[in-house]
C-alpha atoms as a PDB file:
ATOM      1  CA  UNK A   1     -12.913 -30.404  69.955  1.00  0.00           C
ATOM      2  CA  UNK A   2     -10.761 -27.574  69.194  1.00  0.00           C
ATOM      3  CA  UNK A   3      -7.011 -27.672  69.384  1.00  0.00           C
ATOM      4  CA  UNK A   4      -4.727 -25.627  71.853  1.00  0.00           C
ATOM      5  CA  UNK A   5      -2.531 -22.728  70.354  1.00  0.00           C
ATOM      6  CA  UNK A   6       1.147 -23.179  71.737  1.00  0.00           C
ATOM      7  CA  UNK A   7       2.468 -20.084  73.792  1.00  0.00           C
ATOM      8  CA  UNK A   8       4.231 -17.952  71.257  1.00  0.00           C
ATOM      9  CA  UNK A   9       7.764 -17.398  71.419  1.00  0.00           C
ATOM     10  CA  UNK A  10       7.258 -13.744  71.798  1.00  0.00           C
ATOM     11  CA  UNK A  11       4.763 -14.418  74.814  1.00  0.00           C
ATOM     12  CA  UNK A  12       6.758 -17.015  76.313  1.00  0.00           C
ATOM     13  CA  UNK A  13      10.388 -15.350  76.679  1.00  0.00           C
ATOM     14  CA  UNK A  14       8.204 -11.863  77.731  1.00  0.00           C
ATOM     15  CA  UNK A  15       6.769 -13.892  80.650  1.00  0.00           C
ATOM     16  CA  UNK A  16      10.068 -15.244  81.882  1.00  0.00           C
ATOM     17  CA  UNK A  17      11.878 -11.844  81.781  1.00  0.00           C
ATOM     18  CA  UNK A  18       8.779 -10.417  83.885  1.00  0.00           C
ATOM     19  CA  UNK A  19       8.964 -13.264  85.983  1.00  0.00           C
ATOM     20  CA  UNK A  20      12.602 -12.614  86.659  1.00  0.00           C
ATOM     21  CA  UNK A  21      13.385  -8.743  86.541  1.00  0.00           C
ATOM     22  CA  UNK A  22      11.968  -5.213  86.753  1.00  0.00           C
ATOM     23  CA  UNK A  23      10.963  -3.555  83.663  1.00  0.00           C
ATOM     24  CA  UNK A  24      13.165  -0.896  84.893  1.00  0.00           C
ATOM     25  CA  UNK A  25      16.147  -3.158  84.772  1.00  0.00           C
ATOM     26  CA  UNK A  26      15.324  -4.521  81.008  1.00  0.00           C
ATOM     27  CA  UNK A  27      14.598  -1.151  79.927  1.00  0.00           C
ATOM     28  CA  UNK A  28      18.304   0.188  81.496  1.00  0.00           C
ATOM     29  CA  UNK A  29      20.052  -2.841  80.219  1.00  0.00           C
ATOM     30  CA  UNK A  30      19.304  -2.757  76.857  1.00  0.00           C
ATOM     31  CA  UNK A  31      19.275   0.421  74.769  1.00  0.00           C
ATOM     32  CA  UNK A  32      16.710  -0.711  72.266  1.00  0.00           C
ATOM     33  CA  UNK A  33      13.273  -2.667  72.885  1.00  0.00           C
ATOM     34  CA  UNK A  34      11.032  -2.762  70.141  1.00  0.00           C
ATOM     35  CA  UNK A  35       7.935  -1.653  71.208  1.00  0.00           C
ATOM     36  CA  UNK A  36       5.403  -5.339  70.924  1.00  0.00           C
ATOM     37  CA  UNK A  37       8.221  -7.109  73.008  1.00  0.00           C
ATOM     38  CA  UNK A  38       8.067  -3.582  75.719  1.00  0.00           C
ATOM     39  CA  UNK A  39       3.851  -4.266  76.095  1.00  0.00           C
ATOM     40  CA  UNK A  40       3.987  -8.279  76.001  1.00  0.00           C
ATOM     41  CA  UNK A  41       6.421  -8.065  79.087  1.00  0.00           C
ATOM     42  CA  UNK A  42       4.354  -5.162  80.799  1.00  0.00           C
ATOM     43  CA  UNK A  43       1.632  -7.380  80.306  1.00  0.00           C
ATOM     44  CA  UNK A  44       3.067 -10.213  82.092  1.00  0.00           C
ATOM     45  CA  UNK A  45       4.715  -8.370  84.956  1.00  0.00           C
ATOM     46  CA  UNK A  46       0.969  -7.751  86.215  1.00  0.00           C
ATOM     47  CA  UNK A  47      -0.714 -10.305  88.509  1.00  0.00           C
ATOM     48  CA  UNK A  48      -2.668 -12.666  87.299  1.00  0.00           C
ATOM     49  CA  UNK A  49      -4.546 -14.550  90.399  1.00  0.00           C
ATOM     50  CA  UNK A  50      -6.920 -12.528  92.594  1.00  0.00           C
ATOM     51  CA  UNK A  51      -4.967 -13.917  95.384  1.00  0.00           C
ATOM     52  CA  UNK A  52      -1.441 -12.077  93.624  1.00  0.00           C
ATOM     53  CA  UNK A  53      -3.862  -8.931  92.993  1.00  0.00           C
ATOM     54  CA  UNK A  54      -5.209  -8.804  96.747  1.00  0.00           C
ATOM     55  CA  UNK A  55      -1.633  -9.220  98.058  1.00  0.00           C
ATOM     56  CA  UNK A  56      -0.036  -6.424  95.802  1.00  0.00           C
ATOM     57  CA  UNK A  57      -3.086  -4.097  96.115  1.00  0.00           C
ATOM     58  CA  UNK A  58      -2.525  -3.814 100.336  1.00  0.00           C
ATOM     59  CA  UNK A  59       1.269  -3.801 100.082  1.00  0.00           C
ATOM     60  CA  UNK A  60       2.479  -1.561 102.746  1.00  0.00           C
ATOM     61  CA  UNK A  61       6.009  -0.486 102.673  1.00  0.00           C
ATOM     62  CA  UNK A  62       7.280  -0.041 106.033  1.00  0.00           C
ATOM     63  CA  UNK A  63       5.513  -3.432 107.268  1.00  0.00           C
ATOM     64  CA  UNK A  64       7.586  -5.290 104.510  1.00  0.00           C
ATOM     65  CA  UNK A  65      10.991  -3.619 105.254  1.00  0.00           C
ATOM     66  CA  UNK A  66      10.553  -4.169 109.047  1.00  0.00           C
ATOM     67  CA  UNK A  67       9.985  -7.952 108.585  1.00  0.00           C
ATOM     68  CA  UNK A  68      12.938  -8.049 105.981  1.00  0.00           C
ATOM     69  CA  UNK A  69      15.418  -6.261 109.160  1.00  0.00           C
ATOM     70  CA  UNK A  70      17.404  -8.273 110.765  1.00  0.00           C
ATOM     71  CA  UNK A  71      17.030  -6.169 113.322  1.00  0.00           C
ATOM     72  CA  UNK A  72      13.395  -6.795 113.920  1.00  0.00           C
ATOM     73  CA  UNK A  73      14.464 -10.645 114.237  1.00  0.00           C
ATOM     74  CA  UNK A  74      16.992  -9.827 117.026  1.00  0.00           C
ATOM     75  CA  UNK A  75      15.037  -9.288 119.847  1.00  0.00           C
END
């Protein structure tokens, strides 16, 4: 049979940082990202499952900040 490739080390840090914080953030926070390490974490900040995709692709603002109030929990 064949043999499974390990996750590269490239591949595998870019998908925790995506997992964990904004490419806006990264790219503030440090002044120089060479560019394959910039698309392997774009890459991985995308959803994968149709499930994520579905849920992301009907986002609608205001529904998601009214359920995050606390005021809409008060009453």
């Amino acid at each position: 049979g064949s043999l499974l490739q390990p996750e590269s080390l490239l591949d595998a840090a870019a998908k925790r940082v995506a997992g964990s914080w904004a490419f806006e953030r990264v790219e503030g926070r440090f002044q120089r990202i060479p560019e394959p390490v910039q698309r392997r974490i774009v890459y991985w900040s995308f959803p994968r499952s149709e499930r994520q995709i579905c849920m992301y692709s009907s986002f609608q603002p205001g529904r998601a900040a009214a359920a995050a109030s606390p005021a809409s929990t008060a009453a």
